[in-house]
C-alpha atoms as a PDB file:
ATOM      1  CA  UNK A   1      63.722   2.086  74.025  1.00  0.00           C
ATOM      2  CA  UNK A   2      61.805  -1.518  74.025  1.00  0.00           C
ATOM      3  CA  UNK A   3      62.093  -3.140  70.515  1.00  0.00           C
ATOM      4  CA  UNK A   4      59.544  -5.978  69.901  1.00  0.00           C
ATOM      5  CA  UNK A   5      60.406  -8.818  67.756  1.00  0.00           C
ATOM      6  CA  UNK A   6      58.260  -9.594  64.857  1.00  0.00           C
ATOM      7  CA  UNK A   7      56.522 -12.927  64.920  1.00  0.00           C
ATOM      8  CA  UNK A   8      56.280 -14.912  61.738  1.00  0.00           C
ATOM      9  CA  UNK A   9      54.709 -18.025  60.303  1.00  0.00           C
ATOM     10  CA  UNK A  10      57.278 -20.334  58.025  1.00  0.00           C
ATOM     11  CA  UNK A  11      56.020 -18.982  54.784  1.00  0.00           C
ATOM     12  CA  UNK A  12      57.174 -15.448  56.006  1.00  0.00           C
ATOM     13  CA  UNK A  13      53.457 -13.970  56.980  1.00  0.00           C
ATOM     14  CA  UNK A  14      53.286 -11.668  59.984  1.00  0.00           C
ATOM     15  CA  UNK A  15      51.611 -13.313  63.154  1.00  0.00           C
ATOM     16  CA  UNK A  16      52.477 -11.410  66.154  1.00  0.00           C
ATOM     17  CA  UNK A  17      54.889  -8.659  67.899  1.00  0.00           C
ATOM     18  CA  UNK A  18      56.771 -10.356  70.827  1.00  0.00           C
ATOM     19  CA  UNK A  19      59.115  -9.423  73.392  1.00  0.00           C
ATOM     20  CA  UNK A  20      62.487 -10.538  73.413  1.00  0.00           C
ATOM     21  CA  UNK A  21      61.844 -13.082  76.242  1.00  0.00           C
ATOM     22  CA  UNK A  22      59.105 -14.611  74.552  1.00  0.00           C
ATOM     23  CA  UNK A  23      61.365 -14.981  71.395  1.00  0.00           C
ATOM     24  CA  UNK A  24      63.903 -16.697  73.437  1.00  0.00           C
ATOM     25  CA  UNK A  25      61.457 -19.324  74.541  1.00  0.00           C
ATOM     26  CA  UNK A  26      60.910 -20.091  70.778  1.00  0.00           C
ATOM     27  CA  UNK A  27      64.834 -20.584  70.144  1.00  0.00           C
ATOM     28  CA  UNK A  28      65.309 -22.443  73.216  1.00  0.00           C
ATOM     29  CA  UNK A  29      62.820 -24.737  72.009  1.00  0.00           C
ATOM     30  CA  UNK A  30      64.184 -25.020  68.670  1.00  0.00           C
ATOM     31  CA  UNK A  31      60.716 -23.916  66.809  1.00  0.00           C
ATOM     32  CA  UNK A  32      62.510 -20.694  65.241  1.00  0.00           C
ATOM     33  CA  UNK A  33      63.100 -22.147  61.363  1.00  0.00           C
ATOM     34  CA  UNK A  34      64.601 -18.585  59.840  1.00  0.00           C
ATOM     35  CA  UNK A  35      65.850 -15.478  61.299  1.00  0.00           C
ATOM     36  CA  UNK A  36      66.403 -11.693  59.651  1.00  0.00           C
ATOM     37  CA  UNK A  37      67.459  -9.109  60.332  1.00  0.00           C
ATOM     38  CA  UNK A  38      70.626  -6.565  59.781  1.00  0.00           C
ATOM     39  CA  UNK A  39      71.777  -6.696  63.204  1.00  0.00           C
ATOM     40  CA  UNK A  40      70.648  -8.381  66.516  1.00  0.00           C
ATOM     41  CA  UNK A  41      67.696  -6.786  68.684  1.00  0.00           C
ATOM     42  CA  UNK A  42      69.807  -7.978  71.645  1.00  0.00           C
ATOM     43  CA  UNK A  43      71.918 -10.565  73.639  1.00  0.00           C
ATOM     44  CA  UNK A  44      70.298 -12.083  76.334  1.00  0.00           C
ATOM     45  CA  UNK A  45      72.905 -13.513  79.001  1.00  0.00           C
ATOM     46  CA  UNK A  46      72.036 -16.444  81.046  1.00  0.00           C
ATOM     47  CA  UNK A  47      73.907 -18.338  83.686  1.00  0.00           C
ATOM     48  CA  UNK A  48      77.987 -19.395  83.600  1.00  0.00           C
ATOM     49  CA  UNK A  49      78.801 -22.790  82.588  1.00  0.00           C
ATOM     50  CA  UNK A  50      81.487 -23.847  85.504  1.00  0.00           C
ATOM     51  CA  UNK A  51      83.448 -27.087  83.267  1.00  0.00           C
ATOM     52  CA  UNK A  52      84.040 -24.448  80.187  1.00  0.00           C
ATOM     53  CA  UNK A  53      84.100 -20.884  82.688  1.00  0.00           C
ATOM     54  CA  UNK A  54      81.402 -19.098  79.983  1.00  0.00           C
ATOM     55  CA  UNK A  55      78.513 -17.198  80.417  1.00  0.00           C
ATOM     56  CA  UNK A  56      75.620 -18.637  78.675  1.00  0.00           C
ATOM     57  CA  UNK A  57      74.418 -16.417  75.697  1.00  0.00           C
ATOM     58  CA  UNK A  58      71.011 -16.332  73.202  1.00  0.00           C
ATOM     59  CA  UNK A  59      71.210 -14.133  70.391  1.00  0.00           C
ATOM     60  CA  UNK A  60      67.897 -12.445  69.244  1.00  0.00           C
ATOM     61  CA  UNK A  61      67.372 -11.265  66.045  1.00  0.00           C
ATOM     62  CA  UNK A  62      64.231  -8.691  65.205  1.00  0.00           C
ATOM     63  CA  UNK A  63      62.833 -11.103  63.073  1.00  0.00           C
ATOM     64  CA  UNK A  64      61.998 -14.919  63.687  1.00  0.00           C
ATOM     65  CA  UNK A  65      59.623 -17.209  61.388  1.00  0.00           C
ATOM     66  CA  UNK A  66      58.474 -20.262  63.911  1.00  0.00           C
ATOM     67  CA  UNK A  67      58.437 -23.773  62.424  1.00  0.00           C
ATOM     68  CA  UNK A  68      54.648 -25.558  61.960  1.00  0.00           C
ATOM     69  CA  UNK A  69      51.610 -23.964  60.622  1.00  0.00           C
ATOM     70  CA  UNK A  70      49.962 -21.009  62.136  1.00  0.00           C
ATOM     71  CA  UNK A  71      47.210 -21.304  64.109  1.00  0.00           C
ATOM     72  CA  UNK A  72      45.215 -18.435  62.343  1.00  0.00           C
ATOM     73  CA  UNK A  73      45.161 -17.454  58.638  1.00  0.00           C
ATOM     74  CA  UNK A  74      45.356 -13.878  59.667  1.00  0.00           C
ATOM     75  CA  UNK A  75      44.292 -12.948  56.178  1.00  0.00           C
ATOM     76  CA  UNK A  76      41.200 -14.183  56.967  1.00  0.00           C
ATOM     77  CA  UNK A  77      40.925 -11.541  60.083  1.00  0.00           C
ATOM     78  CA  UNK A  78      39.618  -7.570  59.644  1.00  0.00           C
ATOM     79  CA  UNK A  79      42.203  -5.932  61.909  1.00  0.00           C
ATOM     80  CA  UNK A  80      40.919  -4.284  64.864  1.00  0.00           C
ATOM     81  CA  UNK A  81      40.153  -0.997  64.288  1.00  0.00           C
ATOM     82  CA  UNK A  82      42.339   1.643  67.539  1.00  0.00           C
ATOM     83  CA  UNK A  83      42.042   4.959  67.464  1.00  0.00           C
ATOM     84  CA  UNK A  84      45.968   5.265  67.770  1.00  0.00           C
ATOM     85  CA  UNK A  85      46.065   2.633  64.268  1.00  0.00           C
ATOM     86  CA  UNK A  86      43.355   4.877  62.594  1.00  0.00           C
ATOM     87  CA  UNK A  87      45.387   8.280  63.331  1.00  0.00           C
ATOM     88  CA  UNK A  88      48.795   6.391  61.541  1.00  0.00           C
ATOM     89  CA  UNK A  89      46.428   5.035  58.570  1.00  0.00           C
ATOM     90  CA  UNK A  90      45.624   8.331  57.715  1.00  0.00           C
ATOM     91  CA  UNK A  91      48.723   9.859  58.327  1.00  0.00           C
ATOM     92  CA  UNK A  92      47.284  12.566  60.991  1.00  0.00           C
ATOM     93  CA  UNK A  93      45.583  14.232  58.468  1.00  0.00           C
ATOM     94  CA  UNK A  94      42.523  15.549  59.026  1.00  0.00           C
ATOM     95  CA  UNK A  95      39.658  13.980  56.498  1.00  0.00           C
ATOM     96  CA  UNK A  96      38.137  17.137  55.972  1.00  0.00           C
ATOM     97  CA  UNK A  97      40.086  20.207  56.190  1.00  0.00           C
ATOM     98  CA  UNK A  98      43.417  18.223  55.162  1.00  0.00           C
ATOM     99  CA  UNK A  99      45.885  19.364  57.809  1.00  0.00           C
ATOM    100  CA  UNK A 100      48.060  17.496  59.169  1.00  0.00           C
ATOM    101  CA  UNK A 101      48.113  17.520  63.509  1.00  0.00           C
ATOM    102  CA  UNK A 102      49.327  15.611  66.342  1.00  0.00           C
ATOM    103  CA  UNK A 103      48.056  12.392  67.045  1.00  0.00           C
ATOM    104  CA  UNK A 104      46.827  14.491  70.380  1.00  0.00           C
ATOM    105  CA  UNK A 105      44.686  16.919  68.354  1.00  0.00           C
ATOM    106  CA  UNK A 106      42.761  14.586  66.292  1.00  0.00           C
ATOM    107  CA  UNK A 107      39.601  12.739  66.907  1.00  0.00           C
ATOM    108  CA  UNK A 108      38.144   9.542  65.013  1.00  0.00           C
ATOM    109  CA  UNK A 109      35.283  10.414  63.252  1.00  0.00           C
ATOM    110  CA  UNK A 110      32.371   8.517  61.797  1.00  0.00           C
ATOM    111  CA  UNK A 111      31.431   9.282  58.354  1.00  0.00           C
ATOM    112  CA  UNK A 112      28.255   7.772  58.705  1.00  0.00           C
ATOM    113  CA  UNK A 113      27.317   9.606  62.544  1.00  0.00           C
ATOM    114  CA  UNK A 114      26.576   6.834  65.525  1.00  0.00           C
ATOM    115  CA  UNK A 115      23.778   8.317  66.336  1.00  0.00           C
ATOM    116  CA  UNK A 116      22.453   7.296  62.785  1.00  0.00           C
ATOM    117  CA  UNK A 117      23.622   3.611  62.886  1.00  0.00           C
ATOM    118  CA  UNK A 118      27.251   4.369  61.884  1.00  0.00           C
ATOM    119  CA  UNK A 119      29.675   1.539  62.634  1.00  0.00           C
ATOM    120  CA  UNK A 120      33.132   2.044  64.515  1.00  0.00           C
ATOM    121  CA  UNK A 121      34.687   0.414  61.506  1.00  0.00           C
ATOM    122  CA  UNK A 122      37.556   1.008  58.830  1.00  0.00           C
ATOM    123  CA  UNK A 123      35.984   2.169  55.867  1.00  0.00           C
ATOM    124  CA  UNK A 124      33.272   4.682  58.180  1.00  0.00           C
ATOM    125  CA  UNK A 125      35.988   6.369  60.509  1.00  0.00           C
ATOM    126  CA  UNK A 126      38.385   9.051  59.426  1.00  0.00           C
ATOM    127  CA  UNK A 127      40.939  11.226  61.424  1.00  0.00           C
ATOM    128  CA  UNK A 128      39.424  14.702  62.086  1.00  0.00           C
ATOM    129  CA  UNK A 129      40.517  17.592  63.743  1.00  0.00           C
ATOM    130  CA  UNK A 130      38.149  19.072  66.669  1.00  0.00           C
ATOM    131  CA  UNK A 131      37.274  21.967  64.611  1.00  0.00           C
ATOM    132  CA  UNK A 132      36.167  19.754  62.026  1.00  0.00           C
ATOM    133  CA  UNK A 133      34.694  17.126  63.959  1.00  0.00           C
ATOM    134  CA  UNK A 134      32.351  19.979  65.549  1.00  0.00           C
ATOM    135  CA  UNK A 135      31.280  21.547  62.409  1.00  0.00           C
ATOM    136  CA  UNK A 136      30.350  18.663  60.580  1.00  0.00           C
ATOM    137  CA  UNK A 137      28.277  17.314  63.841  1.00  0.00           C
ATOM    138  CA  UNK A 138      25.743  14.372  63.544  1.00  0.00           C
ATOM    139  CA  UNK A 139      25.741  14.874  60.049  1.00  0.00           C
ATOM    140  CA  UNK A 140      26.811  13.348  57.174  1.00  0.00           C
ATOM    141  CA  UNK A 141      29.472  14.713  54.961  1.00  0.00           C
ATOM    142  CA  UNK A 142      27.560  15.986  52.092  1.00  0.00           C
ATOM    143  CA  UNK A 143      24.717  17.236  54.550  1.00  0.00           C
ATOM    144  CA  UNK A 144      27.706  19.380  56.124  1.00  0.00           C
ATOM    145  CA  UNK A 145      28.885  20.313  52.575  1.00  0.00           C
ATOM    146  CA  UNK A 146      32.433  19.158  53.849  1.00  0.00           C
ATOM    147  CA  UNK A 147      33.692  16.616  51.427  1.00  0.00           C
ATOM    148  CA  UNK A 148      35.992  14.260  52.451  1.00  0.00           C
ATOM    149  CA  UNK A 149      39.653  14.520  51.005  1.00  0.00           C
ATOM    150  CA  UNK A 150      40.910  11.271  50.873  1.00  0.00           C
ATOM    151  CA  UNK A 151      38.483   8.105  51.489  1.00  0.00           C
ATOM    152  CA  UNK A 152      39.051   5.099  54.683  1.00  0.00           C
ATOM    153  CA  UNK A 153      39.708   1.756  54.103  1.00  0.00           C
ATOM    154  CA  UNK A 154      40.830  -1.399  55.617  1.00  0.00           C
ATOM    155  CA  UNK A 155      44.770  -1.820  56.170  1.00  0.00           C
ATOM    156  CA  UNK A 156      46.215  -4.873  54.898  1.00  0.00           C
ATOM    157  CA  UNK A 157      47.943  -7.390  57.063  1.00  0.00           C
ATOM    158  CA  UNK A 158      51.421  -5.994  56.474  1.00  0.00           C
ATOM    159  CA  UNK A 159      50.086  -2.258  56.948  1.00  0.00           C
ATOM    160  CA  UNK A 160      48.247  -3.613  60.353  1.00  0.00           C
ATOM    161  CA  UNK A 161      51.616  -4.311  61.643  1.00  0.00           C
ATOM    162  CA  UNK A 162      53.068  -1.079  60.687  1.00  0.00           C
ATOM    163  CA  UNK A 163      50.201   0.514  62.540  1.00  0.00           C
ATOM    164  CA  UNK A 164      50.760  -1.876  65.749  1.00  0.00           C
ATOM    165  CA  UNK A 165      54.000  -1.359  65.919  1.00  0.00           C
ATOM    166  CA  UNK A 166      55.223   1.274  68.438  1.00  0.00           C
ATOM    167  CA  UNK A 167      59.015   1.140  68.253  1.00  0.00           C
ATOM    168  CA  UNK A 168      59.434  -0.733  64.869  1.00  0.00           C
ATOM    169  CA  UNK A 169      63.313  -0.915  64.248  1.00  0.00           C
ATOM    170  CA  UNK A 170      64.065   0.206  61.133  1.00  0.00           C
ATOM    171  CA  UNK A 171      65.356  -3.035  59.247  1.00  0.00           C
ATOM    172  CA  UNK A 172      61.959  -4.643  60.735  1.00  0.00           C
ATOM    173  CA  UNK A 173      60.035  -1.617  59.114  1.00  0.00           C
ATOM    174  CA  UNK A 174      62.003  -1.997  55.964  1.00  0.00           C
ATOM    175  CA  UNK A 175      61.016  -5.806  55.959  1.00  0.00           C
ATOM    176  CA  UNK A 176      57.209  -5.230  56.038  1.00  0.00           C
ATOM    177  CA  UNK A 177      57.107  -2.191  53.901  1.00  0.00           C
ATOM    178  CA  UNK A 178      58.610  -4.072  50.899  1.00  0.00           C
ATOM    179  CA  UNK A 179      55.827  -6.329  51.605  1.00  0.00           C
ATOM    180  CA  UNK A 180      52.636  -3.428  51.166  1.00  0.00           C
ATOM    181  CA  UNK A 181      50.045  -3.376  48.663  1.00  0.00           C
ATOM    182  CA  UNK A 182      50.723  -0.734  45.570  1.00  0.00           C
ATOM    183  CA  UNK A 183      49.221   2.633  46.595  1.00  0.00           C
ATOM    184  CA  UNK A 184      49.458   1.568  50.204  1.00  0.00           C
ATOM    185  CA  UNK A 185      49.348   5.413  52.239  1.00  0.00           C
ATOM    186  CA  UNK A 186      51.694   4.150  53.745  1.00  0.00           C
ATOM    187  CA  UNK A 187      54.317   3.698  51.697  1.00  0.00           C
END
């Protein structure tokens, strides 16, 4: 299983997932200021110094804060809505008959229909279920008399990153969930 390392600014604000190699660039060049972390993500090995008879090592913890300032104030940024980030905001659930499926069986659906100027956007997509998707059609929900049972809305930053990641190790998803808004879904 490929762990990513979570990229963050010096104040402690997500910025990016990374690979392991990428995070090793950042040590190598000194610009990783903090590290967390209960255990390493992994130990990359490098060439063997003749004079001492060693193997060269770099250590990389799961979490590493760069030095500088970001280049983005990614509170500033809507995240990008993904059908696969929609599904995990609303837990699988479908929006109108409130069952919960595989990520497989749902569908993102527009409250507001397309076809009627609907946006592919946070707070006008929901996760529904093919039955439910059909019934309600090009309508809107209270034209279809199917009333939504829980209402969409934009993730935070820290939830964002919870939705990116795919293999989030569970110190790393510790970390950012101490970090999500009260009543966060996904909490």
């Amino acid at each position: 299983m490929m762990y990513h390392v979570l990229q963050l600014d010096i104040q402690g604000t997500p910025q990016a997932w990374i690979t392991a190699e990428e995070a090793a660039l950042h040590y190598a060049t000194g610009t990783v200021a903090w590290e967390d972390g209960e255990s390493p993500l992994v130990t990359l090995r490098g060439g063997w110094n003749v004079a001492r008879g060693q193997q060269s090592t770099l250590v990389i913890q799961p979490i590493i804060a760069l030095r500088g300032s970001p280049r983005l104030n990614l509170f500033e940024v809507t995240p990008a809505v993904t059908k696969a980030k929609l599904l995990r905001r609303d837990r699988c659930t479908c929006a109108y008959c409130a069952q919960v499926f595989l990520e497989k069986d749902l569908e993102a659906e527009h409250i507001q229909p397309e076809s009627k100027g609907g946006a592919y956007s946070w707070t006008n997509l929901v996760s529904a279920c093919r039955h439910c998707n059909a019934r309600k059609g090009a309508r809107s929900p209270e034209q279809a008399g199917m009333p939504l049972v829980y209402l969409p809305y934009v993730p935070s930053l820290w939830e964002d990153f919870l939705l990116r990641g795919r293999n989030v190790r569970a110190d790393v998803h510790e970390w950012l969930a101490a970090r999500l808004p009260k009543g966060s879904r996904l909490s």
